[in-house]
C-alpha atoms as a PDB file:
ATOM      1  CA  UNK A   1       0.000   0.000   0.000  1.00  0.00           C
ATOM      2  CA  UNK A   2       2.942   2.427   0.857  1.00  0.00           C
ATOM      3  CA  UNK A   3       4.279   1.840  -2.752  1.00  0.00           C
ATOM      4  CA  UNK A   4       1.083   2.113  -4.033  1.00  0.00           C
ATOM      5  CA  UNK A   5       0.384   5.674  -2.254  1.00  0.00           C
ATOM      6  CA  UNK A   6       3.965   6.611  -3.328  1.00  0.00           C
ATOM      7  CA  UNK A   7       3.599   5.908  -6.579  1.00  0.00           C
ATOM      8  CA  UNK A   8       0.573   8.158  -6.871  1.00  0.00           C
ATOM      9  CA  UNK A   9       2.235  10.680  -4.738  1.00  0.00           C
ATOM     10  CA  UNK A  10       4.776  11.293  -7.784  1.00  0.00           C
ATOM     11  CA  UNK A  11       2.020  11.128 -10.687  1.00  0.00           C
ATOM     12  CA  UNK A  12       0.191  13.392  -9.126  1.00  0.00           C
ATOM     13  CA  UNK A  13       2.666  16.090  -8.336  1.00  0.00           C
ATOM     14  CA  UNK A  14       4.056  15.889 -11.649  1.00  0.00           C
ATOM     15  CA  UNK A  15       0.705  16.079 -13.614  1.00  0.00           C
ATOM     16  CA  UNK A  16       0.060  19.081 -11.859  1.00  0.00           C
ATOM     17  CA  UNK A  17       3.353  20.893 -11.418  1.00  0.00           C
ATOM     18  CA  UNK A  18       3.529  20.576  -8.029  1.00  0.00           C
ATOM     19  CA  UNK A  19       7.177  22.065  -7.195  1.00  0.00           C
ATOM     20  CA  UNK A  20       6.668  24.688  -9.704  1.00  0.00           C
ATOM     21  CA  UNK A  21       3.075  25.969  -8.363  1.00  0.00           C
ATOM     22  CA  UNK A  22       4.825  25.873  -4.574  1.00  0.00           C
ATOM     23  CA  UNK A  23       7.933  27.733  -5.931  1.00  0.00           C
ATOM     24  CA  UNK A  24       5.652  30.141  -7.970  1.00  0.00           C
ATOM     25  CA  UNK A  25       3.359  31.296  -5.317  1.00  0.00           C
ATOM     26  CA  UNK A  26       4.902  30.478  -1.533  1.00  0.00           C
ATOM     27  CA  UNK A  27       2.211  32.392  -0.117  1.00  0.00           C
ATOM     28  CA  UNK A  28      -0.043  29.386  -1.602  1.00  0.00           C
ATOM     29  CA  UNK A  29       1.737  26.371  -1.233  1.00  0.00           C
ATOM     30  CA  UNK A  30       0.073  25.208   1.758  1.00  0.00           C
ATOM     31  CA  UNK A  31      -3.687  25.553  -0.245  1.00  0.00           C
ATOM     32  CA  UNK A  32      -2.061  23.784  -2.852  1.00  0.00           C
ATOM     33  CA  UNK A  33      -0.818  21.135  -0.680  1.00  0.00           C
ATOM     34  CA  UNK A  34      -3.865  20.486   0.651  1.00  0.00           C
ATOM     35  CA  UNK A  35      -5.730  20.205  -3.309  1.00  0.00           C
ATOM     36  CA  UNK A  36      -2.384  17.556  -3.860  1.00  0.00           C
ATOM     37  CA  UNK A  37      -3.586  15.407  -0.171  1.00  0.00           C
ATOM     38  CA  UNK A  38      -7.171  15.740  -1.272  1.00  0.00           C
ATOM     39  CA  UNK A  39      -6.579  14.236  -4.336  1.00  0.00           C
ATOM     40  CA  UNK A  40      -4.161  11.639  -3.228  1.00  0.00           C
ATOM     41  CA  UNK A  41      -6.212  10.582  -0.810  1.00  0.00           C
ATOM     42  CA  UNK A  42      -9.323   9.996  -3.362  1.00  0.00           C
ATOM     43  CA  UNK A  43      -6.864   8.556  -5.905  1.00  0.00           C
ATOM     44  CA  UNK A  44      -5.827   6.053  -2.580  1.00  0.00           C
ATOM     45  CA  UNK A  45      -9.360   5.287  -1.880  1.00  0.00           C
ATOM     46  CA  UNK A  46     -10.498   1.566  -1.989  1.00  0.00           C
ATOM     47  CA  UNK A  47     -13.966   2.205  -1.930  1.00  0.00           C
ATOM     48  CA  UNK A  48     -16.379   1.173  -4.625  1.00  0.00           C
ATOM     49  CA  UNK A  49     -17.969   4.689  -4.943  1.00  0.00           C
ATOM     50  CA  UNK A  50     -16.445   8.277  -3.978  1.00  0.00           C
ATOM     51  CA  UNK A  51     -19.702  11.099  -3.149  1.00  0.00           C
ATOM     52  CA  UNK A  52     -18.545  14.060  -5.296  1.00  0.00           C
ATOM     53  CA  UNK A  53     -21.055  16.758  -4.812  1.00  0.00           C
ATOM     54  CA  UNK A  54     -23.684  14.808  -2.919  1.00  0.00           C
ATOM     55  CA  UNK A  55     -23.544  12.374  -5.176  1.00  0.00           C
ATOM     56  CA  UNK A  56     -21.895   8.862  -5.486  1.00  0.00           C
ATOM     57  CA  UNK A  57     -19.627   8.687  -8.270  1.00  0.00           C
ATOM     58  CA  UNK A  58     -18.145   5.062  -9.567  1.00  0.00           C
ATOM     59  CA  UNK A  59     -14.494   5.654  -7.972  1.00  0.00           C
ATOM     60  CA  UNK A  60     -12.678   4.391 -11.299  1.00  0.00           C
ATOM     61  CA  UNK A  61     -14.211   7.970 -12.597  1.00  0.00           C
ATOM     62  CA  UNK A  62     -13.120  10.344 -10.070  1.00  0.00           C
ATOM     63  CA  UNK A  63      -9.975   8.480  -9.960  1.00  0.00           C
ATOM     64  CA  UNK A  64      -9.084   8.877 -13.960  1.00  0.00           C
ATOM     65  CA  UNK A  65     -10.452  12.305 -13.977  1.00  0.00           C
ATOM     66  CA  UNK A  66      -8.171  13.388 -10.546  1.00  0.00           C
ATOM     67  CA  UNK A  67      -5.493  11.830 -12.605  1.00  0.00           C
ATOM     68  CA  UNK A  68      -5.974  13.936 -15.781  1.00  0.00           C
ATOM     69  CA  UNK A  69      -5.703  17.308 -13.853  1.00  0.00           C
ATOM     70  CA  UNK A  70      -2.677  19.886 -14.312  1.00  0.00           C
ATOM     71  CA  UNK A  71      -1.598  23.013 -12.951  1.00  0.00           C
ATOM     72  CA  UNK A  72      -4.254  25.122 -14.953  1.00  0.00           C
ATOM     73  CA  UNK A  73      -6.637  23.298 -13.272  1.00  0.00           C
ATOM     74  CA  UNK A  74      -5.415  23.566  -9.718  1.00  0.00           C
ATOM     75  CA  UNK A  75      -5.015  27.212 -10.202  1.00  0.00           C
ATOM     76  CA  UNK A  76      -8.258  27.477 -11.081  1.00  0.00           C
ATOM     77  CA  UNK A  77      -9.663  25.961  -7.833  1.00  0.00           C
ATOM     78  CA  UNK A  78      -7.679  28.390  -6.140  1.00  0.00           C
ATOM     79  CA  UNK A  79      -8.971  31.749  -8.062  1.00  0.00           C
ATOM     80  CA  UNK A  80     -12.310  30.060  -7.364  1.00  0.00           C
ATOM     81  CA  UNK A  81     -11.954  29.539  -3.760  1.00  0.00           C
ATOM     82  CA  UNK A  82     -10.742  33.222  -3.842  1.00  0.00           C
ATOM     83  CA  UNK A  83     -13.398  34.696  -5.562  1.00  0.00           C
ATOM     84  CA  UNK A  84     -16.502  32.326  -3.299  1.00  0.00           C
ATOM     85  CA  UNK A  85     -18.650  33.788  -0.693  1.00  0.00           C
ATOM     86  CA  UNK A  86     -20.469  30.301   0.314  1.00  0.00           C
ATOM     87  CA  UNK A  87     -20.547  29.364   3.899  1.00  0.00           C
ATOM     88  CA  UNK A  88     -18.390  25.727   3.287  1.00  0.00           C
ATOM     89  CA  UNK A  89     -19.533  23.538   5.993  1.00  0.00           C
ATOM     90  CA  UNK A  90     -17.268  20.424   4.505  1.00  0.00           C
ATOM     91  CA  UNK A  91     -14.382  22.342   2.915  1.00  0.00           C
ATOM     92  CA  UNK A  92     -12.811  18.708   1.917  1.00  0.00           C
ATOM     93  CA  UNK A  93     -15.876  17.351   0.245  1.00  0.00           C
ATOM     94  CA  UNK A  94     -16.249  21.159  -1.569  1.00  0.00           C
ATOM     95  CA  UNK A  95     -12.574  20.780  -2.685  1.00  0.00           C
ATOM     96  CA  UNK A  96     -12.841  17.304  -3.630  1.00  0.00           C
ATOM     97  CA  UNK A  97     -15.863  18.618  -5.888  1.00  0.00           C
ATOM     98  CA  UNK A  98     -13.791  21.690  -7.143  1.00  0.00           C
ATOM     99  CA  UNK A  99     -11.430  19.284  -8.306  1.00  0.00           C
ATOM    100  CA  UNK A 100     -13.408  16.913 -10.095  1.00  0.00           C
ATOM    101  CA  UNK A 101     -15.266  19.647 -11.852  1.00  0.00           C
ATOM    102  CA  UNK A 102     -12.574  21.598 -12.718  1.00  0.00           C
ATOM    103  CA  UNK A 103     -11.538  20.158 -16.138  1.00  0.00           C
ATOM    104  CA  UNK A 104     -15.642  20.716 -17.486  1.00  0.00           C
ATOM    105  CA  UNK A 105     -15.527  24.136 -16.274  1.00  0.00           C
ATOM    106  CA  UNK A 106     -12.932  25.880 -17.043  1.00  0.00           C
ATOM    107  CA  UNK A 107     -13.001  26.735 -20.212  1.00  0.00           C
ATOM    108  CA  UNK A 108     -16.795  28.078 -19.549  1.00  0.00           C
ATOM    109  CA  UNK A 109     -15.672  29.952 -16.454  1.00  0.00           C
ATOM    110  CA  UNK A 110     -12.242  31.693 -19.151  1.00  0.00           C
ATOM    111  CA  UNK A 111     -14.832  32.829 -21.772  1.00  0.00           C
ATOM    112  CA  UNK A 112     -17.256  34.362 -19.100  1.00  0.00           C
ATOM    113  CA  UNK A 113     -14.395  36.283 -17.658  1.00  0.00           C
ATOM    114  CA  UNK A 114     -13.131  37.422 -20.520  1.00  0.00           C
ATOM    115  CA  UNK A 115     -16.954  38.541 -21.571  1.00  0.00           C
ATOM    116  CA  UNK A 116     -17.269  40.203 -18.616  1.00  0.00           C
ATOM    117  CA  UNK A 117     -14.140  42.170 -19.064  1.00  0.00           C
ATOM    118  CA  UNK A 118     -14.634  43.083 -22.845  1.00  0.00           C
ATOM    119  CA  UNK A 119     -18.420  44.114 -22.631  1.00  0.00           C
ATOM    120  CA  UNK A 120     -18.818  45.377 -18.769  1.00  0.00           C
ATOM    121  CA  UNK A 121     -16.698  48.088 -19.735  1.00  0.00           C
ATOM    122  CA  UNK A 122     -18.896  49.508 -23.314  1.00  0.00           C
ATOM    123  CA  UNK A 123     -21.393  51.557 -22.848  1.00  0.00           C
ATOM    124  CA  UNK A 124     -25.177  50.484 -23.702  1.00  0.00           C
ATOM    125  CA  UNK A 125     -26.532  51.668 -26.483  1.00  0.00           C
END
């Protein structure tokens, strides 16, 4: 099991640039720590199902979707958690959520930012 969790360990802090996000932004290596043990955790899991926003997911799929994230996506959760005003009551179970969602989001979440920015600012007509 140690190998196992080792192993897993090293995939996941490469997928996602682990050393490089900690180096980039010190101030934030401790909330990006915590994404990396949330995920390694999950990845770890030998349960049959893992709840992922009140919902039971099949773990193969959170695993191979955990698995697929990169730094993009971990930076993401980050702005997000930034930029939320919800009352977390299970800030694991949010992250864990944040995580999985990340990779269907955040291209939607780019464009609507970048909306925002280029039409907030024009006057109506």
């Amino acid at each position: 099991m140690i190998d196992t969790i080792n192993a897993y360990s090293e995939i996941i802090k490469e997928n996602i640039s682990y050393d490089y996000l900690c180096k980039q932004d010190k101030i934030r290596a401790y909330e990006i720590h915590e994404l990396f043990e949330i995920m390694l955790e999950t990845v770890c899991s030998t349960r049959a199902t893992i709840r992922v926003g009140r919902e039971d997911m099949p773990a193969e799929i959170v695993k191979s979707r955990l698995l697929k994230l990169d730094y993009s996506h971990i930076e993401y959760v980050i702005d997000s958690m930034d930029k939320t005003t919800t009352d977390v009551r299970d800030m694991r179970s949010y992250l864990l959520t944040a995580l999985y969602r990340a990779p269907t989001t955040i291209a939607n979440k780019h464009k609507a930012e970048a909306n925002h920015d280029l039409y907030a600012a024009q006057p109506l007509k």
